[in-house]
PDB file of N, CA and C in Angstrom:
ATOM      1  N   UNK A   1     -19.475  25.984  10.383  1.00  0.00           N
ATOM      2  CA  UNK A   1     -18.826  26.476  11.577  1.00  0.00           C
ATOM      3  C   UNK A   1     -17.838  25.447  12.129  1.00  0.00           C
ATOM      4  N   UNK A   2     -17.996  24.378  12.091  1.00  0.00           N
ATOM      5  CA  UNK A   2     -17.286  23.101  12.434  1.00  0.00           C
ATOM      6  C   UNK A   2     -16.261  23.268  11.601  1.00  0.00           C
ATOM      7  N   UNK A   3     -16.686  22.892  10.520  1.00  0.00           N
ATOM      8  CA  UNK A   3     -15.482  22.750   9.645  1.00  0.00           C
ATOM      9  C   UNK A   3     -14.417  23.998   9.535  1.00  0.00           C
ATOM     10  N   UNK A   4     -15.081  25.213  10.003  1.00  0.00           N
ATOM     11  CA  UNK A   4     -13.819  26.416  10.300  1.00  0.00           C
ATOM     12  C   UNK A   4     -12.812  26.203  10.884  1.00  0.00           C
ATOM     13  N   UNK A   5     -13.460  25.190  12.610  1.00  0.00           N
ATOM     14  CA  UNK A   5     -12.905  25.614  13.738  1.00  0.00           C
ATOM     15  C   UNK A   5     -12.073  24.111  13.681  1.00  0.00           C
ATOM     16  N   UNK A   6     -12.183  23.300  12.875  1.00  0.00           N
ATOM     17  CA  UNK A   6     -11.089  22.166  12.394  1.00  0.00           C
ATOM     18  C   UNK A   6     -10.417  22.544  12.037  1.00  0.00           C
ATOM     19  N   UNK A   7     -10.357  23.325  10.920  1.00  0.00           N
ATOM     20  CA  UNK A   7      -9.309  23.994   9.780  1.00  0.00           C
ATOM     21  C   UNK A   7      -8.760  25.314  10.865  1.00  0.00           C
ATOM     22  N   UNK A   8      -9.183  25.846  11.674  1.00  0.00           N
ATOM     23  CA  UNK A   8      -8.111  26.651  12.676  1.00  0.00           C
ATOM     24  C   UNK A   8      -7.525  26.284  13.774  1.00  0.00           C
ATOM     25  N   UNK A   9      -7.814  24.716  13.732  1.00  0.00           N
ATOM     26  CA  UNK A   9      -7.530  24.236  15.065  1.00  0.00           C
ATOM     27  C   UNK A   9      -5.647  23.272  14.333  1.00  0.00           C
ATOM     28  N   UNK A  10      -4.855  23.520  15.253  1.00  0.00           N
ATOM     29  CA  UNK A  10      -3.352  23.946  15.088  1.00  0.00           C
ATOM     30  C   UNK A  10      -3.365  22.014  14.890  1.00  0.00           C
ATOM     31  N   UNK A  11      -2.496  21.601  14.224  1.00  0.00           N
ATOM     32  CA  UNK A  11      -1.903  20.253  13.696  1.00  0.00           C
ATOM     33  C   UNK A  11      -1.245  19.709  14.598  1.00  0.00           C
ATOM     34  N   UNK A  12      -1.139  18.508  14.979  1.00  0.00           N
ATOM     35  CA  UNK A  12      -0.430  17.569  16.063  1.00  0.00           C
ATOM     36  C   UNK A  12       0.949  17.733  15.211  1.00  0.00           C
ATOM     37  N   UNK A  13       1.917  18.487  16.587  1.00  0.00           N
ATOM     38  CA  UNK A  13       3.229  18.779  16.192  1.00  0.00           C
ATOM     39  C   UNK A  13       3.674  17.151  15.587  1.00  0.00           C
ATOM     40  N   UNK A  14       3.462  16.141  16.666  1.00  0.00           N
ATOM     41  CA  UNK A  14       4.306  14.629  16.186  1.00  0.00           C
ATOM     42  C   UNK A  14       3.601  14.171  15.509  1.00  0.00           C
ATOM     43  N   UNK A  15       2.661  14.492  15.068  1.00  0.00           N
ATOM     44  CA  UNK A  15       2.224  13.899  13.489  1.00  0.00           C
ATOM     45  C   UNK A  15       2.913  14.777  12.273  1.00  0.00           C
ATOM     46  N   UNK A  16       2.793  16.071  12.611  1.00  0.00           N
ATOM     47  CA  UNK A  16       3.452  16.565  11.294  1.00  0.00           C
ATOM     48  C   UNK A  16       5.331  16.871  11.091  1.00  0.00           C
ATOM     49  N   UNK A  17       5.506  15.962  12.568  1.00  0.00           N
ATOM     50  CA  UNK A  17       7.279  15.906  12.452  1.00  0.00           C
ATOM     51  C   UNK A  17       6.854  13.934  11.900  1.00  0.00           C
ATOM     52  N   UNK A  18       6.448  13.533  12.001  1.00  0.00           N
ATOM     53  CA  UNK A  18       6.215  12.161  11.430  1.00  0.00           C
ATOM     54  C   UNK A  18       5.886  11.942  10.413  1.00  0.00           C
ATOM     55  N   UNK A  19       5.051  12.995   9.313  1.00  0.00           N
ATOM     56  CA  UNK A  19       5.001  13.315   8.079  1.00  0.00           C
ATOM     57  C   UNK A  19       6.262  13.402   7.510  1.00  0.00           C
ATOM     58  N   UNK A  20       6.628  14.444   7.996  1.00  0.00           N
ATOM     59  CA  UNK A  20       8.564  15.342   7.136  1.00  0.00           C
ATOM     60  C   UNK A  20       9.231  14.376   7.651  1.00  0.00           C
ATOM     61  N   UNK A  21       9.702  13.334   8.784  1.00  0.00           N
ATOM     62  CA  UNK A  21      10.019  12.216   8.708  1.00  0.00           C
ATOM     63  C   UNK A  21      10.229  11.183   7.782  1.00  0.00           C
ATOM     64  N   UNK A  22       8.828  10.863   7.035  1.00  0.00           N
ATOM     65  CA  UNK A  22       8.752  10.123   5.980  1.00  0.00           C
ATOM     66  C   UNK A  22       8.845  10.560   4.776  1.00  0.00           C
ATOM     67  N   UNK A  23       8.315  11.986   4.722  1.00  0.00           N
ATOM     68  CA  UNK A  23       8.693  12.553   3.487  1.00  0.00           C
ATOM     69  C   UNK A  23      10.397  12.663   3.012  1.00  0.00           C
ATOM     70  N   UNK A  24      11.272  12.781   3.943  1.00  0.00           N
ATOM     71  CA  UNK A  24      12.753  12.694   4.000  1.00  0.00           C
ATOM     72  C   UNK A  24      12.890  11.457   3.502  1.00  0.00           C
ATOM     73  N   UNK A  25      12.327  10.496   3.929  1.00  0.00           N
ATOM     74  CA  UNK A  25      12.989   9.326   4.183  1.00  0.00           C
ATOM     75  C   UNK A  25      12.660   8.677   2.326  1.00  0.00           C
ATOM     76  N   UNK A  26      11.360   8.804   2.158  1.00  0.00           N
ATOM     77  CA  UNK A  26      10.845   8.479   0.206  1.00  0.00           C
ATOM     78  C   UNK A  26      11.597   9.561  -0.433  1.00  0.00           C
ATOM     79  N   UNK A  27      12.112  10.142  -0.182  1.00  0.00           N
ATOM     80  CA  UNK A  27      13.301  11.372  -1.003  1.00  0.00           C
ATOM     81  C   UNK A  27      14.353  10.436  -1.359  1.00  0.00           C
ATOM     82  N   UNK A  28      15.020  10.180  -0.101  1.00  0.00           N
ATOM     83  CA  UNK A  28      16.071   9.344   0.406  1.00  0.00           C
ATOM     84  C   UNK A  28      16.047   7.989  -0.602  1.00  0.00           C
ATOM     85  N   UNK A  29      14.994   7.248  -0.666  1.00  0.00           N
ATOM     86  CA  UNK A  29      14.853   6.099  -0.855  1.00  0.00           C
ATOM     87  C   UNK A  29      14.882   5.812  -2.386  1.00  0.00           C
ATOM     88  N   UNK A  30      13.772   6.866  -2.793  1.00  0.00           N
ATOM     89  CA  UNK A  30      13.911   7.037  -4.179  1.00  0.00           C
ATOM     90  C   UNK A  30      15.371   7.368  -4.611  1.00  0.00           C
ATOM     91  N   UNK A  31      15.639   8.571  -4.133  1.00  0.00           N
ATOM     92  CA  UNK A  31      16.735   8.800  -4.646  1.00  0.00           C
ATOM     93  C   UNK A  31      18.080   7.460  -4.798  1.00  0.00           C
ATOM     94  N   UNK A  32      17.639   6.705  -3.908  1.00  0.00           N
ATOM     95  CA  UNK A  32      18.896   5.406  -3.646  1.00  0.00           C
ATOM     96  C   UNK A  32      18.486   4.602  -4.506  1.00  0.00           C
ATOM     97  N   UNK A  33      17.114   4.672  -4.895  1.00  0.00           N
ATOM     98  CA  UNK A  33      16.860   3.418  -6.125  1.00  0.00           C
ATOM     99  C   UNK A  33      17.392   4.322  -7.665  1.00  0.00           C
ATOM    100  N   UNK A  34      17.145   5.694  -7.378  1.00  0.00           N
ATOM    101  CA  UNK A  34      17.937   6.071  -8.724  1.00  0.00           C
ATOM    102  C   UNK A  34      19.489   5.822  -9.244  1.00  0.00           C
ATOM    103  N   UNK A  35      19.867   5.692  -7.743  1.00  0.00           N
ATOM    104  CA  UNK A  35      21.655   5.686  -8.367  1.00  0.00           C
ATOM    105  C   UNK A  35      21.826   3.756  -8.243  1.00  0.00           C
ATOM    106  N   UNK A  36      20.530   3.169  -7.767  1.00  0.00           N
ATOM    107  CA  UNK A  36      20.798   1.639  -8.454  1.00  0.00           C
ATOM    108  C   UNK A  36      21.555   1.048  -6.899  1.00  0.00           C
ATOM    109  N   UNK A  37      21.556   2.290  -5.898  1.00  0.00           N
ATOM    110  CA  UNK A  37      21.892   1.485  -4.322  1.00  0.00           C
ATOM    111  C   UNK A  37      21.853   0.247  -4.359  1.00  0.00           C
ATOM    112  N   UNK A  38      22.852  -0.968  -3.573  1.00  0.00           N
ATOM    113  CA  UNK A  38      22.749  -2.374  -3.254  1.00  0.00           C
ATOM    114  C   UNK A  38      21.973  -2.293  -1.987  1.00  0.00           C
ATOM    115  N   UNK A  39      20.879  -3.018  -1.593  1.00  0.00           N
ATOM    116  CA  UNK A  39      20.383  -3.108  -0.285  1.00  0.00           C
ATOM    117  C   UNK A  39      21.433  -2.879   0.892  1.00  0.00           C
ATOM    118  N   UNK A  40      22.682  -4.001   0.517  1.00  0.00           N
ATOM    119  CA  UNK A  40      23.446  -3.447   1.811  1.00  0.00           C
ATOM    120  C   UNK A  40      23.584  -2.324   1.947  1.00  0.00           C
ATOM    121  N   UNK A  41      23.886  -1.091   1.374  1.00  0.00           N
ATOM    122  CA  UNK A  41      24.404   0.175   1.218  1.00  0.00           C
ATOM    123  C   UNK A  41      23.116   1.009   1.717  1.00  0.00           C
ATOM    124  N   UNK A  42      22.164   0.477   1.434  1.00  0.00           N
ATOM    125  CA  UNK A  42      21.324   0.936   1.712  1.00  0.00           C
ATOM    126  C   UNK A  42      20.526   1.121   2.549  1.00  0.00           C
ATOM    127  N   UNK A  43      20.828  -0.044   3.829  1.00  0.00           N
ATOM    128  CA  UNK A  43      20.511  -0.646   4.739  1.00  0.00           C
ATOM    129  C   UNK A  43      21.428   0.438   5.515  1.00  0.00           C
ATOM    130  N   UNK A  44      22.464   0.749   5.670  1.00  0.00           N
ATOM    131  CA  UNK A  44      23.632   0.762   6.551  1.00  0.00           C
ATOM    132  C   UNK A  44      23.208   2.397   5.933  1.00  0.00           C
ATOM    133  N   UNK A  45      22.987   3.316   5.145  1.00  0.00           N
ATOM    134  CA  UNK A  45      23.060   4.881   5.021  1.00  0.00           C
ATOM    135  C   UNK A  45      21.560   4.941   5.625  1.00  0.00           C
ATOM    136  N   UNK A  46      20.287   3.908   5.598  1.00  0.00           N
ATOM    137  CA  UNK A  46      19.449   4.742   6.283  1.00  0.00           C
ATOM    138  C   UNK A  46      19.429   4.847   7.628  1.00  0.00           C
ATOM    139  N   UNK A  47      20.330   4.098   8.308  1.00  0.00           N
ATOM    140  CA  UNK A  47      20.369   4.481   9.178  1.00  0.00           C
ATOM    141  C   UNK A  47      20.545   6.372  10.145  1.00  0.00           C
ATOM    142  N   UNK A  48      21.356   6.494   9.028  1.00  0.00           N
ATOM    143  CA  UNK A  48      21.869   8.030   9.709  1.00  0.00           C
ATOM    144  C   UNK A  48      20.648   9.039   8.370  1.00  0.00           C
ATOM    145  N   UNK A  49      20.549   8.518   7.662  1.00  0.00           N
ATOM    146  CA  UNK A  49      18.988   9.776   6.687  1.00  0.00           C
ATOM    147  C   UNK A  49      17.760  10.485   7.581  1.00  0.00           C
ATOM    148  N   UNK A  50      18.483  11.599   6.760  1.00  0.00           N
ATOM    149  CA  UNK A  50      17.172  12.137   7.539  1.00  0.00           C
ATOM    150  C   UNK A  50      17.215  12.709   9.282  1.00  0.00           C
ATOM    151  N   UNK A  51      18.856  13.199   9.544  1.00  0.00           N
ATOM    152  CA  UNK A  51      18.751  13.000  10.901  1.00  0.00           C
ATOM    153  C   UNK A  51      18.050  14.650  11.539  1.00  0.00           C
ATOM    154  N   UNK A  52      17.982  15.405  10.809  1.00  0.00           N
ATOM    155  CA  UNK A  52      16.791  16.286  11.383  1.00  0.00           C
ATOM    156  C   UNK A  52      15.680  16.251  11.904  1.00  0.00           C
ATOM    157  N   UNK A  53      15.352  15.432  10.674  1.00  0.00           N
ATOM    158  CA  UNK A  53      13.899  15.071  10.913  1.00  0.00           C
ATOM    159  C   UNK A  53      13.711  14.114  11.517  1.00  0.00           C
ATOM    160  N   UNK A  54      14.584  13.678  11.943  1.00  0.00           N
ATOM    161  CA  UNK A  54      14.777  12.190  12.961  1.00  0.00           C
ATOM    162  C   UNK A  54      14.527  12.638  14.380  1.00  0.00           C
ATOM    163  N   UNK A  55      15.581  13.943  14.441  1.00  0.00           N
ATOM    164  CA  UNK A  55      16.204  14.743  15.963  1.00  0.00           C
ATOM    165  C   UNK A  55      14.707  14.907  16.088  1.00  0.00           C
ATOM    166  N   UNK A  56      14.153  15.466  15.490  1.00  0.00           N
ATOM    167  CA  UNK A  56      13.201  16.467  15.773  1.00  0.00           C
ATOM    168  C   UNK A  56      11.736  15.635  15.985  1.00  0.00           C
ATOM    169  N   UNK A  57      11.700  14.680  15.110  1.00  0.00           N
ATOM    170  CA  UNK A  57      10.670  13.785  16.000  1.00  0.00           C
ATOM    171  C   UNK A  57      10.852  12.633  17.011  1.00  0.00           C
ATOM    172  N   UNK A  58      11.949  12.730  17.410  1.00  0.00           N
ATOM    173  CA  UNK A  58      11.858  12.088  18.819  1.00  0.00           C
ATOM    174  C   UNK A  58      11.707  13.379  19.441  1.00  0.00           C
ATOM    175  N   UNK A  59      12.283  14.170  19.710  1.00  0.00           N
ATOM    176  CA  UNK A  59      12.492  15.094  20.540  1.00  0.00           C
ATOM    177  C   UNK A  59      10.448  15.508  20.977  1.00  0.00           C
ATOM    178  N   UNK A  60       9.933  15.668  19.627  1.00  0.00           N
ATOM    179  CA  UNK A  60       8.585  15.683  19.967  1.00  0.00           C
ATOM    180  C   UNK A  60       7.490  14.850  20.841  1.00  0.00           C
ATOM    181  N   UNK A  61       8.285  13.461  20.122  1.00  0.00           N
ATOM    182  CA  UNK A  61       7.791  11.690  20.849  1.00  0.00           C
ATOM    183  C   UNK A  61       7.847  12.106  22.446  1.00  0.00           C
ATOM    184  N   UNK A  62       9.326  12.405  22.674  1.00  0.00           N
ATOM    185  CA  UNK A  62       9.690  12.812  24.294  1.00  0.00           C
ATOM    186  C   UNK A  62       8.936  13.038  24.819  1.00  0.00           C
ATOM    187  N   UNK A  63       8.682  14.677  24.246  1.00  0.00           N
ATOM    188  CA  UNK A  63       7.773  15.751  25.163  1.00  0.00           C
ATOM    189  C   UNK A  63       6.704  15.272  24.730  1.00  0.00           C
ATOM    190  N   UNK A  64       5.796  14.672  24.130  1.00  0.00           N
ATOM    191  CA  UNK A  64       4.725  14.231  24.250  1.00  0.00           C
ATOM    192  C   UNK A  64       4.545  13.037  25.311  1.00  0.00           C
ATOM    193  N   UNK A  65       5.548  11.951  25.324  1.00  0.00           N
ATOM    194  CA  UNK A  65       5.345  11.028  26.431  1.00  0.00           C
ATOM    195  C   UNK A  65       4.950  11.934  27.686  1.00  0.00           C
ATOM    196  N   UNK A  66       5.920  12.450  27.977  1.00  0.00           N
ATOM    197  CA  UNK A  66       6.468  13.046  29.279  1.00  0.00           C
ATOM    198  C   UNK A  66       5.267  13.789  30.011  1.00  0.00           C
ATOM    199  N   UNK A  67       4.693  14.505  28.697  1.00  0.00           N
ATOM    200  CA  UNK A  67       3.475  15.256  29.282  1.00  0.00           C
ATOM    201  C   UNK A  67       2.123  14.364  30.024  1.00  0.00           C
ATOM    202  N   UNK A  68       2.425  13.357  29.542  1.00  0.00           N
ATOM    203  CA  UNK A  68       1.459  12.003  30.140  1.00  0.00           C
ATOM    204  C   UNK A  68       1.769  11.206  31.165  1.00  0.00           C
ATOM    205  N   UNK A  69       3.101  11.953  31.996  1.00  0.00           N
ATOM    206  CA  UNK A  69       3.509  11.387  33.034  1.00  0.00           C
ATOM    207  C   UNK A  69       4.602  10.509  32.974  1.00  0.00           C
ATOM    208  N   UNK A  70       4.725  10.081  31.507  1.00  0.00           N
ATOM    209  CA  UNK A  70       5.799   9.048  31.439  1.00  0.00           C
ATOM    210  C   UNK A  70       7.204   9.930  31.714  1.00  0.00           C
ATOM    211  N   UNK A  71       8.302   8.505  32.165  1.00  0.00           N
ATOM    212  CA  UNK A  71       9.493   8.646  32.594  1.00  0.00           C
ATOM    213  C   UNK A  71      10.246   9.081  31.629  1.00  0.00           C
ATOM    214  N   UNK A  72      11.551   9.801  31.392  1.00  0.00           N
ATOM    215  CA  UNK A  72      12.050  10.601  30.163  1.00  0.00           C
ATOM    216  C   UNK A  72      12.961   9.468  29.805  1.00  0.00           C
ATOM    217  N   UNK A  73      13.145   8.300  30.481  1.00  0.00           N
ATOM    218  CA  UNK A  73      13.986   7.128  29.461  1.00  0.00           C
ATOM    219  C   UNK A  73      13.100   6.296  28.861  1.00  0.00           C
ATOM    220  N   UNK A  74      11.882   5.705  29.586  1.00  0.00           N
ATOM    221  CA  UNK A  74      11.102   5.219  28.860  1.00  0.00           C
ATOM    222  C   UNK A  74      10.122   5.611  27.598  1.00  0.00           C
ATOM    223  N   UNK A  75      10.363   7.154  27.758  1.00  0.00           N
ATOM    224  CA  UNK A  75       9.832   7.727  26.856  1.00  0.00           C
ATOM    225  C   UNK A  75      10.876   7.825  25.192  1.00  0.00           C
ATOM    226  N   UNK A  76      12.202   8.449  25.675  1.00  0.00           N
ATOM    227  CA  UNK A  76      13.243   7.933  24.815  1.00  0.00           C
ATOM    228  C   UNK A  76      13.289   6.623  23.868  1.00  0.00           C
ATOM    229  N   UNK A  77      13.467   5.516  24.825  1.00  0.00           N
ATOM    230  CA  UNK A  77      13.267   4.338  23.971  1.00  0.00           C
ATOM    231  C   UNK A  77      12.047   4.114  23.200  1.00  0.00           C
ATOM    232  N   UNK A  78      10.685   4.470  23.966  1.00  0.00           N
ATOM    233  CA  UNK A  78       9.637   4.509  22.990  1.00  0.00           C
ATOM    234  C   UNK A  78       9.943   5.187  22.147  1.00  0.00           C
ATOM    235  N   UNK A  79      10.193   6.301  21.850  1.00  0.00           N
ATOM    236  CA  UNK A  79      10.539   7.595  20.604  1.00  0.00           C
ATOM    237  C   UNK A  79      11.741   6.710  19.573  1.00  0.00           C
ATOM    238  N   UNK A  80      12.307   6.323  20.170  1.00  0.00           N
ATOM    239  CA  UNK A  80      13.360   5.293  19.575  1.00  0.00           C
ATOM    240  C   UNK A  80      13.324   4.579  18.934  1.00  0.00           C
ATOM    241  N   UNK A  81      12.406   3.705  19.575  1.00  0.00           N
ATOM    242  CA  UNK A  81      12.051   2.464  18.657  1.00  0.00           C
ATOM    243  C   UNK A  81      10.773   2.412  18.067  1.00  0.00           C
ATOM    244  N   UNK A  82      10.234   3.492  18.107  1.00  0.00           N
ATOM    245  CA  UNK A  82       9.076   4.382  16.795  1.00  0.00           C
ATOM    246  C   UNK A  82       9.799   4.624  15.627  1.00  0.00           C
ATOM    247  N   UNK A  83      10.958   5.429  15.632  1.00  0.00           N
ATOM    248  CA  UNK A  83      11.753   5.981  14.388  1.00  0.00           C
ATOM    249  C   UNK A  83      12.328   4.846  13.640  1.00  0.00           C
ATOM    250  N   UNK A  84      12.863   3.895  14.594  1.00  0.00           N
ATOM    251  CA  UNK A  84      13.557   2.566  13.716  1.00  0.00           C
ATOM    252  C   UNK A  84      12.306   2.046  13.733  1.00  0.00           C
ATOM    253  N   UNK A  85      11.394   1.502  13.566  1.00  0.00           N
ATOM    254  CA  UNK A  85      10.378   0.478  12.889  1.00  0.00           C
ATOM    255  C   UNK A  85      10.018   1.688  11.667  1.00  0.00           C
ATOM    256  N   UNK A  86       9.771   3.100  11.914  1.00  0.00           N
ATOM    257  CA  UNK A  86       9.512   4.040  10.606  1.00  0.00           C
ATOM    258  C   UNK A  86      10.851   3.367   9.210  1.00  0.00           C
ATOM    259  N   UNK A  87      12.144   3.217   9.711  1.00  0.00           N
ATOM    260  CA  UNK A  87      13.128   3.359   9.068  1.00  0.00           C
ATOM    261  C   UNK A  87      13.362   1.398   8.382  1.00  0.00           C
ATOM    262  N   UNK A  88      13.224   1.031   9.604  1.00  0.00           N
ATOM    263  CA  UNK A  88      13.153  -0.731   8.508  1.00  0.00           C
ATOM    264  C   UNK A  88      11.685  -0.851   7.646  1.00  0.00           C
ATOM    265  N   UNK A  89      10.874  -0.236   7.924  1.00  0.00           N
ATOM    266  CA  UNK A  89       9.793  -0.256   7.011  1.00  0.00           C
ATOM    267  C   UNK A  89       9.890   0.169   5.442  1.00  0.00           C
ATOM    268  N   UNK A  90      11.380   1.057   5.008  1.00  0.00           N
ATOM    269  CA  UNK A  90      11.685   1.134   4.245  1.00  0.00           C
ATOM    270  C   UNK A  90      12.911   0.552   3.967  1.00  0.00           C
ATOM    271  N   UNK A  91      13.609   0.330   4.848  1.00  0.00           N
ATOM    272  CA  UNK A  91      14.503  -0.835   4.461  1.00  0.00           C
ATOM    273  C   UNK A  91      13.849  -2.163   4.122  1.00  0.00           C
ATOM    274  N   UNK A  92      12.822  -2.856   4.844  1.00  0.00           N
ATOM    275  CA  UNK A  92      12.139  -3.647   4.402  1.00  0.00           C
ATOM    276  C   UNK A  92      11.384  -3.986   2.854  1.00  0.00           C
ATOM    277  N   UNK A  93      11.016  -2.828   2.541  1.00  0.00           N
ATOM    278  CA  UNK A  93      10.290  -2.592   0.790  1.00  0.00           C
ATOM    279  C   UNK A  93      11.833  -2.517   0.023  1.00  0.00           C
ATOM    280  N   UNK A  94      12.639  -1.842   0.502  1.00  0.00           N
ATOM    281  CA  UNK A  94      13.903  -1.718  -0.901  1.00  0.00           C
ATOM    282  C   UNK A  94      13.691  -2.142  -2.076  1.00  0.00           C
ATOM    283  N   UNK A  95      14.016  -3.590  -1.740  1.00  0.00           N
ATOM    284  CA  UNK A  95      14.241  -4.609  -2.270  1.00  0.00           C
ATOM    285  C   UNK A  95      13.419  -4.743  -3.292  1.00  0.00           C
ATOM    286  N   UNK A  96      11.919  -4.760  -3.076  1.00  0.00           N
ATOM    287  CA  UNK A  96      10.611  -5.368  -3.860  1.00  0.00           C
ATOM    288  C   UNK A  96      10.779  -4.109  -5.082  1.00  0.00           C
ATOM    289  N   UNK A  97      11.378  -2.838  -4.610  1.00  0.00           N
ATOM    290  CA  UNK A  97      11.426  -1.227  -4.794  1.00  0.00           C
ATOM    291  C   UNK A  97      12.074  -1.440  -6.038  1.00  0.00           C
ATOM    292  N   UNK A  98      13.363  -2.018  -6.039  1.00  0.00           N
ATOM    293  CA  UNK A  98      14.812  -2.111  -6.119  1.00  0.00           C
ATOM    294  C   UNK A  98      14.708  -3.216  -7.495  1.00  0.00           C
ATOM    295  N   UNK A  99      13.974  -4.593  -7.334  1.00  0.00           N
ATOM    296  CA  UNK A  99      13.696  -5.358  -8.093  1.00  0.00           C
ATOM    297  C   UNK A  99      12.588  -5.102  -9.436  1.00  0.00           C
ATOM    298  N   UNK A 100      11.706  -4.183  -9.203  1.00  0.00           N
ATOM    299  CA  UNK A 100      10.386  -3.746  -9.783  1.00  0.00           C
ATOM    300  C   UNK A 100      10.468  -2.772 -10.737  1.00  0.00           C
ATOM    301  N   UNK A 101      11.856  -1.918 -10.221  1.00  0.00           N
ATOM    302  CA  UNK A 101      12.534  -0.679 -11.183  1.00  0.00           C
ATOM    303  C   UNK A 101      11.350  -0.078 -10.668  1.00  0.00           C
ATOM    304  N   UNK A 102      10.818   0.198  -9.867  1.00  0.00           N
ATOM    305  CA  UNK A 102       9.480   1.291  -8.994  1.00  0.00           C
ATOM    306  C   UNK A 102       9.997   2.157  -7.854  1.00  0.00           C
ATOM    307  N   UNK A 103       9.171   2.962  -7.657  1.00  0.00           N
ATOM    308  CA  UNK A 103       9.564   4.230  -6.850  1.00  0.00           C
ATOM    309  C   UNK A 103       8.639   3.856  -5.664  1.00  0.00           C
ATOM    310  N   UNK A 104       8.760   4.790  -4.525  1.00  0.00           N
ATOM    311  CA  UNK A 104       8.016   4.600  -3.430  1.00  0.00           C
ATOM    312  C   UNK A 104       7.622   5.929  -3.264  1.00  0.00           C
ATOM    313  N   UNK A 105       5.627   5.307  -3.055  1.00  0.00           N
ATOM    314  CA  UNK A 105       5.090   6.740  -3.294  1.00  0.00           C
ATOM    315  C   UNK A 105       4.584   7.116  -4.788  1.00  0.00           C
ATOM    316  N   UNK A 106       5.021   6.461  -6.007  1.00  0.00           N
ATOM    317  CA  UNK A 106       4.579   6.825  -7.265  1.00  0.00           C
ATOM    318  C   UNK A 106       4.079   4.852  -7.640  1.00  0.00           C
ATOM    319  N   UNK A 107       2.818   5.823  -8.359  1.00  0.00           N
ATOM    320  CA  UNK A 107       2.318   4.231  -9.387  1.00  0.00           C
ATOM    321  C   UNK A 107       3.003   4.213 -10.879  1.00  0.00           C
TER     322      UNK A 107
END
């Protein structure tokens, strides 16, 4: 009975815009280690990757702050600077990515 009412109970919207977030982003990444991307290049296009799924989980971050009382700028910058630590976290690996001839996400 538990385990029904887990499995019907509806998914945290900003977790599953934070999923397709990252799932964009190892698309992205892989795909940049396939065409042999230079870190710089790579550094400087993830910035703008992925901007759907970017829009769309701040926009969630927001309305989730907000509903907790928080202020809609402080909530912004939090949502903000959630997505960029998501996004240097793969700018950060590139490299090791990049050097290894390895994918991110595959052994």
């Amino acid at each position: 009975m538990i385990a029904m009412a887990m499995t019907m109970a509806a998914a945290d919207p900003v977790d599953t815009a934070r999923k397709e977030f990252n799932d964009c982003l190892t698309k992205f990444t892989n795909e940049s280690l396939d065409a042999k991307k230079a870190q710089s290049d790579f550094t400087k296009e993830s910035a703008s990757a992925c901007p759907a799924e970017k829009t769309k989980l701040i926009d969630l971050m927001v309305k989730a702050e907000m509903q907790y009382g928080g202020k809609k700028a402080e909530a912004e910058s939090y949502a903000n600077e959630e997505t960029q630590m998501i996004i240097d976290s793969y700018v950060g690996s590139y490299g090791d990515y990049l050097a290894s001839n390895t994918r991110h996400g595959k052994q």
